[in-house]
Structure formats: structure tokens, C-alpha cells
Protein backbone atom coordinates (compact mmCIF):
# COMPACT_ATOMS: atom_id res chain seq x y z
CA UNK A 1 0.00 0.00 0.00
CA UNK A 2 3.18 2.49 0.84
CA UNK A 3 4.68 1.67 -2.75
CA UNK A 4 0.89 2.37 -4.32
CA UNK A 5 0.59 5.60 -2.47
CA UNK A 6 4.22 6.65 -3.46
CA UNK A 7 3.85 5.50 -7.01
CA UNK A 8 0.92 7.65 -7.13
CA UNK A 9 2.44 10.57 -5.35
CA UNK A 10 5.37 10.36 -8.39
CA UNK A 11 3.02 10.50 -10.87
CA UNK A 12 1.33 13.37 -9.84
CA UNK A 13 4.66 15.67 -9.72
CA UNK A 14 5.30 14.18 -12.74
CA UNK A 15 8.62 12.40 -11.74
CA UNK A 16 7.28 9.09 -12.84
CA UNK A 17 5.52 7.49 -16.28
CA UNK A 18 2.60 5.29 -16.84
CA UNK A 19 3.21 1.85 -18.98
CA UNK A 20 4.04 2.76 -22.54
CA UNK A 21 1.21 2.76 -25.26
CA UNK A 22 0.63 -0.17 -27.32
CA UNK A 23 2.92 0.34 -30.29
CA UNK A 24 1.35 1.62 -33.78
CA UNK A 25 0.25 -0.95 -36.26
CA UNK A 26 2.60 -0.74 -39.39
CA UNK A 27 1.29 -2.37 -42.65
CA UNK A 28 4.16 -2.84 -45.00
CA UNK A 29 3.89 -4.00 -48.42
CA UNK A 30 7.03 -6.02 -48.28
CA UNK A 31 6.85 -7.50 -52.18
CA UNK A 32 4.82 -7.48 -55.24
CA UNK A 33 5.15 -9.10 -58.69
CA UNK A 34 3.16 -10.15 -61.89
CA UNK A 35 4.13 -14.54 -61.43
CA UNK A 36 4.27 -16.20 -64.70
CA UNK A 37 0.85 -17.14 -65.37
CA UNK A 38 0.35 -13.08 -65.55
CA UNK A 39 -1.15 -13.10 -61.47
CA UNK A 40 -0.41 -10.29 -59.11
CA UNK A 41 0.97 -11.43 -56.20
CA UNK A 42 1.31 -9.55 -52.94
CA UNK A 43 3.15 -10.40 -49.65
CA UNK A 44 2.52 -7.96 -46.69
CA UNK A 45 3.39 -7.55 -43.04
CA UNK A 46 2.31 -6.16 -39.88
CA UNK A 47 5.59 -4.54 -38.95
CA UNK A 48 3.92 -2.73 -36.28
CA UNK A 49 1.35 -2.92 -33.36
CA UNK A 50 -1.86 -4.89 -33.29
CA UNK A 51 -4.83 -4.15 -35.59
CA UNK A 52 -8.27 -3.46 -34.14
CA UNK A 53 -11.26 -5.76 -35.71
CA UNK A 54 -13.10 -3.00 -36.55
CA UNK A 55 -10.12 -1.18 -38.33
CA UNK A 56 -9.67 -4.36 -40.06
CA UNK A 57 -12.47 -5.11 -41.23
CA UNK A 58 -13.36 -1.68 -42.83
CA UNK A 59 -9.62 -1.79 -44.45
CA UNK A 60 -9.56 -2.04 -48.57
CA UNK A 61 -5.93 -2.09 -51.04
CA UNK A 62 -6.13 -0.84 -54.35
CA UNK A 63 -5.12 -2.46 -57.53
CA UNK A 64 -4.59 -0.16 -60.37
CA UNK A 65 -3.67 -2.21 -62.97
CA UNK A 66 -3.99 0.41 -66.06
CA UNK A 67 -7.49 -0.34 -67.16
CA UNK A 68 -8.66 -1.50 -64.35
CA UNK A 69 -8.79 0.22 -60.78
CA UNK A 70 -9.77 -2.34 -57.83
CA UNK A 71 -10.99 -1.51 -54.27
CA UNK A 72 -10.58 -5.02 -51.90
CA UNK A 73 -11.19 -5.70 -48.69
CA UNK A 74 -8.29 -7.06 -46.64
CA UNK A 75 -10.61 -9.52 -45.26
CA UNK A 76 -11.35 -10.88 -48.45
CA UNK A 77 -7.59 -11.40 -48.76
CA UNK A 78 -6.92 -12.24 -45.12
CA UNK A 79 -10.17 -14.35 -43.81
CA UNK A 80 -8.11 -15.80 -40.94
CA UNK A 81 -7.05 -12.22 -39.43
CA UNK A 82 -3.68 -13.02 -39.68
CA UNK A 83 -2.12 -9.34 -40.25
CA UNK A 84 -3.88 -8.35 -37.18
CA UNK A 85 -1.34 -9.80 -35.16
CA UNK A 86 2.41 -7.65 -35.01
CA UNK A 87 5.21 -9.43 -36.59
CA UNK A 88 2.45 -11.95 -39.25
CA UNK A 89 3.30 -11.91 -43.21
CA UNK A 90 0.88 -12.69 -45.28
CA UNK A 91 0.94 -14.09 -49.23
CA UNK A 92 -1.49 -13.83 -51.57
CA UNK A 93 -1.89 -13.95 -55.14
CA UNK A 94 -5.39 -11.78 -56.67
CA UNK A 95 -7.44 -13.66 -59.12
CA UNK A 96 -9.58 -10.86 -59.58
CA UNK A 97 -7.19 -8.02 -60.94
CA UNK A 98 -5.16 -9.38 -63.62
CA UNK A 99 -2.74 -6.57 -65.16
CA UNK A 100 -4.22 -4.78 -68.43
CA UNK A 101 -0.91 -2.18 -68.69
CA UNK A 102 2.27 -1.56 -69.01
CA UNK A 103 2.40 -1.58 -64.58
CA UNK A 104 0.51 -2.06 -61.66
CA UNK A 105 0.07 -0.50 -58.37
CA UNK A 106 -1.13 -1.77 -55.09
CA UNK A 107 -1.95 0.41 -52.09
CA UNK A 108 -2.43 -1.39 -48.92
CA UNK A 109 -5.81 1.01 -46.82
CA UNK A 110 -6.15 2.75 -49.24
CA UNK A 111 -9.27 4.46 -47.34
CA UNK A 112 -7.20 5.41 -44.24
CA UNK A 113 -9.11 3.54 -41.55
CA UNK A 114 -6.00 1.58 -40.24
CA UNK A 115 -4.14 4.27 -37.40
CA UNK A 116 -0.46 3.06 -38.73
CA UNK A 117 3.25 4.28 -37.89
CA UNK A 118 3.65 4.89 -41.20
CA UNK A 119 2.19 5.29 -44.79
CA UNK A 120 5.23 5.70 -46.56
CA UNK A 121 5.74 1.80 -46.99
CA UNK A 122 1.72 1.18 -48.04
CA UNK A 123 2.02 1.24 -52.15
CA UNK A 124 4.19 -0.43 -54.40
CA UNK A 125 4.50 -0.27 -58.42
CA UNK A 126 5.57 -3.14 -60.74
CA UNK A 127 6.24 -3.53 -64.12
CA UNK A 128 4.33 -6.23 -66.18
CA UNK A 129 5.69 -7.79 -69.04
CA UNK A 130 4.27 -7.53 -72.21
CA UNK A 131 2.88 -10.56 -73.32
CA UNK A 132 0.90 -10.05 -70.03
CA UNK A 133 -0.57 -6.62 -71.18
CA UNK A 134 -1.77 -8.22 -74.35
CA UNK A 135 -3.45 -11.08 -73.16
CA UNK A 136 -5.79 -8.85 -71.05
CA UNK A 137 -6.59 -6.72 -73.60
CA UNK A 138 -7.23 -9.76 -76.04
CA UNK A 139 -8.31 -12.31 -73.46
CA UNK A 140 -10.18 -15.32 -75.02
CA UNK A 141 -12.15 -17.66 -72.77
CA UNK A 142 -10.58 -21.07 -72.09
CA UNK A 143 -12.46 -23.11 -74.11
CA UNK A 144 -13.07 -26.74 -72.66
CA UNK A 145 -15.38 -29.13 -74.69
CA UNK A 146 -17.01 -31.69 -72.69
CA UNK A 147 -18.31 -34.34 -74.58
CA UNK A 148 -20.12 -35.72 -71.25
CA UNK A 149 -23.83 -36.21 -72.96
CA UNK A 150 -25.39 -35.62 -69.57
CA UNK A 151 -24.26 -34.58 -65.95
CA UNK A 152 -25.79 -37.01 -64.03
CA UNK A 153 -26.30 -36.66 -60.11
CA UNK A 154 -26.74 -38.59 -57.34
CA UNK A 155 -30.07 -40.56 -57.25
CA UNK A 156 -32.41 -41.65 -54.29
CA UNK A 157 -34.24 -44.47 -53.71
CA UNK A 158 -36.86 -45.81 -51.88
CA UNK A 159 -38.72 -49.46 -51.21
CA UNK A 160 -42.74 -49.22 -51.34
CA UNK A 161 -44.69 -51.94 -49.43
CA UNK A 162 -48.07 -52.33 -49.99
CA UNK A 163 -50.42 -54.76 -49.18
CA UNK A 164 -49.05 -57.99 -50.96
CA UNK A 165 -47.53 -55.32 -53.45
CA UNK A 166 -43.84 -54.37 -53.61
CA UNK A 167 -42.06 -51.66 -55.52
CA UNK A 168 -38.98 -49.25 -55.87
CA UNK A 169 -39.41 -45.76 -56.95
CA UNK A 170 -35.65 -44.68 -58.04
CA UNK A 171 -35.48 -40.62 -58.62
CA UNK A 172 -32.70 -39.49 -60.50
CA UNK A 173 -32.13 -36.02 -62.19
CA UNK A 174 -29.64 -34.95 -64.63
CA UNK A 175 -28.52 -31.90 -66.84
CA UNK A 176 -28.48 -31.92 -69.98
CA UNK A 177 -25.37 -30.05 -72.16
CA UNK A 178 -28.02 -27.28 -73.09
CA UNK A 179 -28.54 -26.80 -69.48
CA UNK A 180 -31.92 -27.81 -69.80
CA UNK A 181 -33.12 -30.15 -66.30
CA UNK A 182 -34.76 -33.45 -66.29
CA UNK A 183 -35.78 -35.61 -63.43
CA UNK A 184 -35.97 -39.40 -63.86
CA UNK A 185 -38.40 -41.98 -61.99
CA UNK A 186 -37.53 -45.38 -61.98
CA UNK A 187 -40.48 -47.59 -61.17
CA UNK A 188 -39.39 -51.58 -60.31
CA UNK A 189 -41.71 -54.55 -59.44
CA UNK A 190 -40.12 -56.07 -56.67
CA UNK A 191 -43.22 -58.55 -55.46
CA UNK A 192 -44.57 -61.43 -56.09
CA UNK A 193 -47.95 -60.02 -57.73
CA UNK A 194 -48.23 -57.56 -60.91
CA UNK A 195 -49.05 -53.85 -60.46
CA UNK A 196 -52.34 -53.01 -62.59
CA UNK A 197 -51.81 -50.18 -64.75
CA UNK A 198 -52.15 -46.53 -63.20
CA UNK A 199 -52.16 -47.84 -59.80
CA UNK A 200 -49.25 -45.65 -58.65
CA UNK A 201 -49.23 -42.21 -58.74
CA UNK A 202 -45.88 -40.05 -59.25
CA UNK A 203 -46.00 -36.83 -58.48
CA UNK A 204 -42.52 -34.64 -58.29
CA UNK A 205 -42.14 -30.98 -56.50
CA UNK A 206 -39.11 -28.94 -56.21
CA UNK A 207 -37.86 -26.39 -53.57
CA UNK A 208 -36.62 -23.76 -54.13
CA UNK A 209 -35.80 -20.44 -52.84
CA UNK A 210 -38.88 -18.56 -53.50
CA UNK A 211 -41.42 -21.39 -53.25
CA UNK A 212 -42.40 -25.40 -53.54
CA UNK A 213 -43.82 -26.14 -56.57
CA UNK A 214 -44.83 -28.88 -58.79
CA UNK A 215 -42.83 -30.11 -61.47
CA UNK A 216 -44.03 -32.77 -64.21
CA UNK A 217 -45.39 -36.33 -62.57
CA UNK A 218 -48.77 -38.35 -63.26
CA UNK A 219 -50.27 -41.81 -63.59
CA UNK A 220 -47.91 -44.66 -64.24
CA UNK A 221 -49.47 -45.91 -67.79
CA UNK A 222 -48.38 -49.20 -67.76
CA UNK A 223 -48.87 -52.36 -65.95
CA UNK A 224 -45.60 -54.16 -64.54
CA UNK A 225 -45.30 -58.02 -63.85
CA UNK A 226 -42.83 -59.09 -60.96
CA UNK A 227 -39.64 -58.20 -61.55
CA UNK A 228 -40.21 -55.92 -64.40
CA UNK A 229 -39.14 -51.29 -64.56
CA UNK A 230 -40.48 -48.81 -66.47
CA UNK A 231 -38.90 -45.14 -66.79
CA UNK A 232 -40.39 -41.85 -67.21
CA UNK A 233 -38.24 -38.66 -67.91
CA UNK A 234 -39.54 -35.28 -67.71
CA UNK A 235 -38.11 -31.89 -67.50
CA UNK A 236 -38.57 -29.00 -65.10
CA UNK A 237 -38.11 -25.44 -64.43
CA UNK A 238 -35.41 -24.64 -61.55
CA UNK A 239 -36.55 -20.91 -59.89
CA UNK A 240 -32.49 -21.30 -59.06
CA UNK A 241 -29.60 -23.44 -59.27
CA UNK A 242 -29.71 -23.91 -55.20
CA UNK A 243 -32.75 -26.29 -54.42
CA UNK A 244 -34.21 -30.14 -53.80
CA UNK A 245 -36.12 -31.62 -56.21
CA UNK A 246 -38.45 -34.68 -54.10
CA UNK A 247 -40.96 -37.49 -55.88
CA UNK A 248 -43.51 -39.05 -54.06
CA UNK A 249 -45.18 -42.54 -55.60
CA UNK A 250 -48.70 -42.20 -54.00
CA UNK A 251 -51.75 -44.78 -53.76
CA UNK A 252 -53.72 -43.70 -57.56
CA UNK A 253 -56.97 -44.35 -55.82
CA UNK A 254 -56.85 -42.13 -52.76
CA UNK A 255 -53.85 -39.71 -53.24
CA UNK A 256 -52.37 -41.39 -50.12
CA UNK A 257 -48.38 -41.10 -50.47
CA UNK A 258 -47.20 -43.98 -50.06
CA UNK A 259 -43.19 -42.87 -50.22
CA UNK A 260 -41.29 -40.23 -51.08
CA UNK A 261 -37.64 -39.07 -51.95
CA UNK A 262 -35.07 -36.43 -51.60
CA UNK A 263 -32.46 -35.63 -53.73
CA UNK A 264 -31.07 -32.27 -53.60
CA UNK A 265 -29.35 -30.88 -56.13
CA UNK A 266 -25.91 -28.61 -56.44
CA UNK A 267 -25.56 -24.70 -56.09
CA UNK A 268 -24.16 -22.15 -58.72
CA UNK A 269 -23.15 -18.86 -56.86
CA UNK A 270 -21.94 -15.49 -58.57
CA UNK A 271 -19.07 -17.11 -57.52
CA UNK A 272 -18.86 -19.59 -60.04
CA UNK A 273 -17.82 -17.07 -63.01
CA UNK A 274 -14.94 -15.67 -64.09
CA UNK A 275 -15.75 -12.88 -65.65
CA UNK A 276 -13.36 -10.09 -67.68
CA UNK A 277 -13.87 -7.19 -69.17
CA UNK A 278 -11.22 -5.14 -71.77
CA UNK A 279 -11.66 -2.23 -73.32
CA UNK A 280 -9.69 -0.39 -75.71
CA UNK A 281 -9.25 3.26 -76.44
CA UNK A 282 -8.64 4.51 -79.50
CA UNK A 283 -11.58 1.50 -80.96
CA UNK A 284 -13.93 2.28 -78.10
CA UNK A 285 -14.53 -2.05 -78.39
CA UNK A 286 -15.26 -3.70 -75.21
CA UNK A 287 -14.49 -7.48 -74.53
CA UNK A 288 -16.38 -9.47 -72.37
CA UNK A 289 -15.38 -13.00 -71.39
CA UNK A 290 -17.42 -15.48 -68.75
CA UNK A 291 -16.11 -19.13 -68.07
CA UNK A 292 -18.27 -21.25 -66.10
CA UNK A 293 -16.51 -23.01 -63.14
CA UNK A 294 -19.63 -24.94 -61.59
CA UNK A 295 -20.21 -28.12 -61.85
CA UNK A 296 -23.22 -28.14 -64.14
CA UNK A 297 -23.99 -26.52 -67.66
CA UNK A 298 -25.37 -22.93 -67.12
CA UNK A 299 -27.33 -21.04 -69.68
CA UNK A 300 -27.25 -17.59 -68.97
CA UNK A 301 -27.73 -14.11 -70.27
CA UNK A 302 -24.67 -11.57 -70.19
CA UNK A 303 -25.05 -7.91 -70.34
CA UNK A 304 -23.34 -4.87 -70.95
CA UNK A 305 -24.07 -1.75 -69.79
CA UNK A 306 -21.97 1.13 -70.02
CA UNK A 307 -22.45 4.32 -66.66
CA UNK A 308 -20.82 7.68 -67.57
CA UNK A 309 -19.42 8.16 -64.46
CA UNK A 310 -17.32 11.21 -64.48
CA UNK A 311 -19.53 13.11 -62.02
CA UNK A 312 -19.94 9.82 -59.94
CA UNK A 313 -18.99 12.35 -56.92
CA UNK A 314 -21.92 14.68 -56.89
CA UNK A 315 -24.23 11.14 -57.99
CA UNK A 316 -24.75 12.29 -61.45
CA UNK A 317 -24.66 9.70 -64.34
CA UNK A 318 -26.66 8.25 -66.84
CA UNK A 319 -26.65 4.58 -67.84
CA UNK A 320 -26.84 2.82 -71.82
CA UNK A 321 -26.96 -0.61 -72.62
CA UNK A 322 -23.84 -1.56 -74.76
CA UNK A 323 -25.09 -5.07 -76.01
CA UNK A 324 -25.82 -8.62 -74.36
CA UNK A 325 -25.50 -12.51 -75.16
CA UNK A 326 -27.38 -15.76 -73.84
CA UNK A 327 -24.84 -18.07 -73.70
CA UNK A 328 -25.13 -22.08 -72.88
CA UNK A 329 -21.61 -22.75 -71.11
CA UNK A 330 -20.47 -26.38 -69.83
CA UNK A 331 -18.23 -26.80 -66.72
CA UNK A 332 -14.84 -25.24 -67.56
CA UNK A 333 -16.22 -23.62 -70.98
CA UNK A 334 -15.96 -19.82 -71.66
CA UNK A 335 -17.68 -17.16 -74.27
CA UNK A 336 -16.42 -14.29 -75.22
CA UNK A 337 -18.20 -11.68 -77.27
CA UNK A 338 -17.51 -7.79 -78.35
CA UNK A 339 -18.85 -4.53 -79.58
CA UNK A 340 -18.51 -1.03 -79.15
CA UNK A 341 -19.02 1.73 -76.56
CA UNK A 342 -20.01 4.39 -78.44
CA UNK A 343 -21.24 6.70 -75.87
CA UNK A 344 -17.43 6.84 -74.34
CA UNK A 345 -15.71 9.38 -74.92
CA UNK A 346 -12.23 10.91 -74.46
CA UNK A 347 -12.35 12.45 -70.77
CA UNK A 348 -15.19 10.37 -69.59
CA UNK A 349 -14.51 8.76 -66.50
CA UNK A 350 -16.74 5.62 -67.49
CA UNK A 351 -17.62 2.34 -65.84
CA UNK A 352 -18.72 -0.56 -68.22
CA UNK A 353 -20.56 -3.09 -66.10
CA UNK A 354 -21.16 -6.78 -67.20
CA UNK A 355 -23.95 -8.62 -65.47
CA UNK A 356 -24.85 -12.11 -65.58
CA UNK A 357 -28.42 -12.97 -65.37
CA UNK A 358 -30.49 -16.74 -65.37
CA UNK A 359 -34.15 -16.47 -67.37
CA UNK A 360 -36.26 -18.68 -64.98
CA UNK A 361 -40.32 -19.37 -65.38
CA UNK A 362 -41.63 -16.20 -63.20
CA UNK A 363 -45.09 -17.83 -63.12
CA UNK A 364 -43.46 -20.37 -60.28
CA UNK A 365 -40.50 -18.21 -59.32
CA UNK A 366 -42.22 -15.49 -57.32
CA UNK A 367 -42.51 -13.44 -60.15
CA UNK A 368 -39.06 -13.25 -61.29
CA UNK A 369 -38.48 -14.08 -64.89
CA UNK A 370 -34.82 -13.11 -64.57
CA UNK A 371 -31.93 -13.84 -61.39
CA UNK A 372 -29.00 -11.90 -61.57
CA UNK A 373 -26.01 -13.83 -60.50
CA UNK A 374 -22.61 -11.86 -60.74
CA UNK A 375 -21.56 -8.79 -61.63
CA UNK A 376 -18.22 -7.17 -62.62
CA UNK A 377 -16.85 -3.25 -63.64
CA UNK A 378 -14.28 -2.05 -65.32
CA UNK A 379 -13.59 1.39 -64.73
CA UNK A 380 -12.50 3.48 -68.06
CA UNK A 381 -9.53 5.60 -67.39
CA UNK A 382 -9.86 9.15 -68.33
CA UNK A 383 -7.96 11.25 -71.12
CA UNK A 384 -4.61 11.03 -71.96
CA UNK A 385 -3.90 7.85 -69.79
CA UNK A 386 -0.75 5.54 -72.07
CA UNK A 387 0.98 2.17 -70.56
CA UNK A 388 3.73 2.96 -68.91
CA UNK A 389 7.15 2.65 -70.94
């Protein structure tokens, strides 16, 4: 208690000095480079003091990679929180900014949220090579053929008893390479007696995120003697790529389900695409790529529209369409399609936006005949801009 009171006594005529602060964080961007596979690839470090979460998570770089400018969260980049802690180095190479100049720069909080010891050591400029430049500006989708006739999933099935009757209702669904959806019932006479014809009702539903509705299903029109399967195969009308598709075999004279089965059926996310945009001056053409990386064949609709944006500031702009595509894609299978931007103009500071849309049935999808999926900008650079030498 005498060393408290004396302590306190000290620091009062100032003769003595409270613990030192917590040290500054310091985010350095220790090394950038354009790899061989034309990737930008970052490595930074907390050379300082700890980050605070909120700091953190507000916390975007910039990638200005000629004719392209990127804002990205260092989350994004950093899910685990790594640079948060003094002394951590982090590596990671962007997927989403490829280089479309003669350099690129990278500016590590770039909105000033972060409290750092420094800013001098935030931003670092690289040269790209050549052959880099150009195949930006003239990307072509990766084309991968898949000569797969149908993308078959994982089927269900289930064992009806009834009465002295006995049956298996198999439910499979597939995609076909047009992207179009079927669903497959497999009816099998596993008893000893025959099942009359239209004694078992199929009916199939699918869920979705708007709603349950029905998709194609009715009487089976055939009688089956022990031991023998029919097949029906009918399509249906997804409200989106996320959802369960479920068959029930039900008793034909009361309705009565009998059995039923699950299957449910993969997700495409905005995710999925890879989607680039080029644009070249002195032709004013635009080049839009998108490769599918799901799983499934896609058919989708790809727009282009083009925002003057040079008083973006004061919230002033006007928007055109600059053309659009449906395109059927495969897994692993791009499209690539171009046209001019007429209303650009030197000294415009212009954003060309391409967004990916699904047509769906809006009469069972809440009223949506369209679900946009992705979208991706490219932001024009204003007059006079050249690749660097």
C-alpha cells in the first residue's frame, strides 16, 4: 500500500511514467510481382502494433492495374485475421485483378481507416511484361469441350410396401449439355404379384428459394409383372440453381403417399464465373469474357451496360446498354463476345458493367423471370492515360 501511495504521489509531480502505449500498427507491403501465369501477387506484413477488428475489417488495397482500378477488402484477402497480429506476413496472389498495362500498383488502406506508424511503406509499383498486357486486352475464354452427354447426379431411392404389393421408386435427375433439367423416376416390381396399370401415382415438386412447386409427374401408364421397370423422364423449371427436387409414388386411388424421396441438387453462386472485361481506347470495343466453373452446364444471359461516371462524386450519371449474349456454357467452358461503346468518350470517367443474369419461369418463381447472379466493372480511365514505358 506504501509503494501504491508513493507510485501515485510520483506521478502526480510528474517524476514518474505510466506503462508505454501499445505500439502503432505498421502495414508494410514487403513484395509485389506479376508470377508467370500473368497473377499479381502480394506479400505484406504487420511490422507494427496490433490491428483493431473493426479497423480491419473496414480496411480495402487498391489495384490499379492500367485499365482496371480495384478496391478489396483485406478480409477478403486475409479471412483468418492473420495481419492483425504484429510481426504476421501474409501471401497472396489476386485472381480478380489481372494486369491490363504496361504496370501495376497496389496500395495497402487505401481508405485510411487503419491508425499506422507509417504510410510511406503502403504502395508499391511493378512492371508487367508484355505478353501479359496483351493477353488482357485480347483475353479469349478457355475453351473446354465436354463431350459428357449428360451430368448425371446422385439418385435416391426408396422401397414401397403395400399390401401384398412391392415396388422401388428410383429418382434421378440430370442436366443436360443445353442446361436444360430433367428428373428421372424409376419404377421396379419387386413382389410377387403384378401392379395393374395406373395404380401408382408419381408426383414430383421442387424447392426452391422462393417457393415449392410442382414439377411434371402423373399416372404410371403401364402395368408391370414381378420383376419388371419402367422409366419416365420429364423436365422441369429450376426458380435457381440452389434447391431439392423430391418425388412421391402415392396410392392412384386415394392420393395417399405412399413414399417419397429427396435428392437435392448442387448450387451455382456469382461465384462460379470468371468474368473479364477489356476495353480499348482509341476502338472504343469492349471485350467481355465469362467461363463457367460450376459443376453443371449454365445457360445464362450476359449484359453490358456502359455508366458515364465522371460526375460519380456529386451522384450524377446516366446509364446505356452496350449489347448482351445468352450463352449455354459447360463446366470449364468460356464465351467471349464484343462490340462497341459508343457513348465513351475521351475524358469520360466511365464504368462498363457486365452482369450475368439466369431467365427462370416467373409464373413459379415469385414473379421473377430473370436472377442476376454476378456482376463485374471495369472502370475506363480518363484522357490522356498511355501504358507505362
Amino acid at each position: 500500500m506504501a509503494r501504491s501511495l508513493l507510485t501515485t504521489a510520483l506521478l502526480v509531480a510528474g517524476l514518474a511514467s505510466p506503462a508505454a502505449a501499445a505500439p502503432l500498427p505498421d502495414l508494410v507491403l514487403e513484395a509485389l510481382q506479376v508470377d508467370a501465369a500473368c497473377r499479381i501477387v502480394l506479400r505484406i506484413k504487420n511490422a507494427g502494433g496490433p490491428i483493431d477488428a473493426e479497423s480491419y475489417a473496414a480496411a480495402q488495397l487498391a489495384v490499379d492495374a492500367g485499365l482496371s482500378l480495384s478496391q478489396i477488402s483485406l478480409r477478403d484477402i486475409d479471412p483468418g485475421a492473420s495481419l492483425r497480429v504484429p510481426g504476421r506476413t501474409l501471401r497472396h496472389v489476386l485472381k480478380s485483378a489481372l494486369p491490363s498495362a504496361g504496370s501495376v500498383r497496389v496500395t495497402l488502406d487505401d481508405n485510411h481507416v487503419v491508425h499506422e506508424r507509417s504510410e510511406a511503406n503502403n504502395t508499391r509499383k511493378v512492371a508487367v511484361p508484355a505478353r501479359c498486357w496483351e493477353l488482357t486486352r485480347n483475353k479469349k475464354a478457355s475453351l473446354t469441350p465436354m463431350f459428357k452427354p449428360v451430368f448425371q447426379l446422385k439418385p435416391a431411392t426408396v422401397t414401397v410396401q403395400q399390401a401384398d404389393r412391392r415396388f422401388d421408386v428410383s429418382l434421378a435427375t440430370s442436366v443436360e449439355p443445353d442446361a436444360r433439367w430433367y428428373w428421372t423416376a424409376t419404377l421396379r416390381n419387386t413382389g410377387n404379384v403384378a401392379l395393374p396399370s395406373g395404380a401408382v401415382l408419381l408426383e414430383g415438386s421442387q424447392r426452391s428459394p422462393y417457393k415449392t412447386s410442382p414439377a411434371s409427374g402423373g399416372f404410371t401408364p403401364w402395368s408391370l409383372a414381378p420383376g419388371q421397370a419402367r422409366t419416365v423422364k420429364l423436365s422441369f423449371s429450376p426458380c435457381a440453381y440452389a434447391y431439392q427436387l423430391t418425388l412421391a409414388a402415392k396410392d392412384a386411388q386415394t392420393s395417399a403417399t405412399l413414399q417419397s424421396a429427396s435428392v437435392a441438387l448442387p448450387s451455382v453462386r456469382g461465384s462460379d464465373f470468371d468474368v473479364h472485361i477489356a476495353f480499348d481506347q482509341p476502338t472504343k470495343q469492349r471485350r467481355i469474357s465469362v467461363v463457367n466453373r460450376a459443376a453443371v452446364p449454365v445457360r445464362i444471359t450476359t449484359q453490358c451496360v456502359f455508366r458515364d461516371a465522371t460526375s460519380v462524386y456529386q451522384g450524377n450519371w446516366t446509364e446505356k446498354a452496350c449489347g448482351g449474349l445468352e450463352m449455354v456454357l459447360r463446366p470449364h467452358q468460356g464465351q467471349a463476345f464484343a462490340g462497341p461503346v459508343p457513348e465513351w468518350k475521351p475524358g469520360m470517367r466511365g464504368v462498363i458493367f457486365a452482369m450475368i443474369y439466369r431467365k427462370q419461369d416467373a409464373s413459379i418463381c415469385a414473379g421473377k423471370a430473370m436472377e442476376r447472379l454476378a456482376v463485374e466493372s471495369l472502370i475506363l480511365p480518363i484522357i490522356g492515360w498511355q501504358p507505362d514505358a
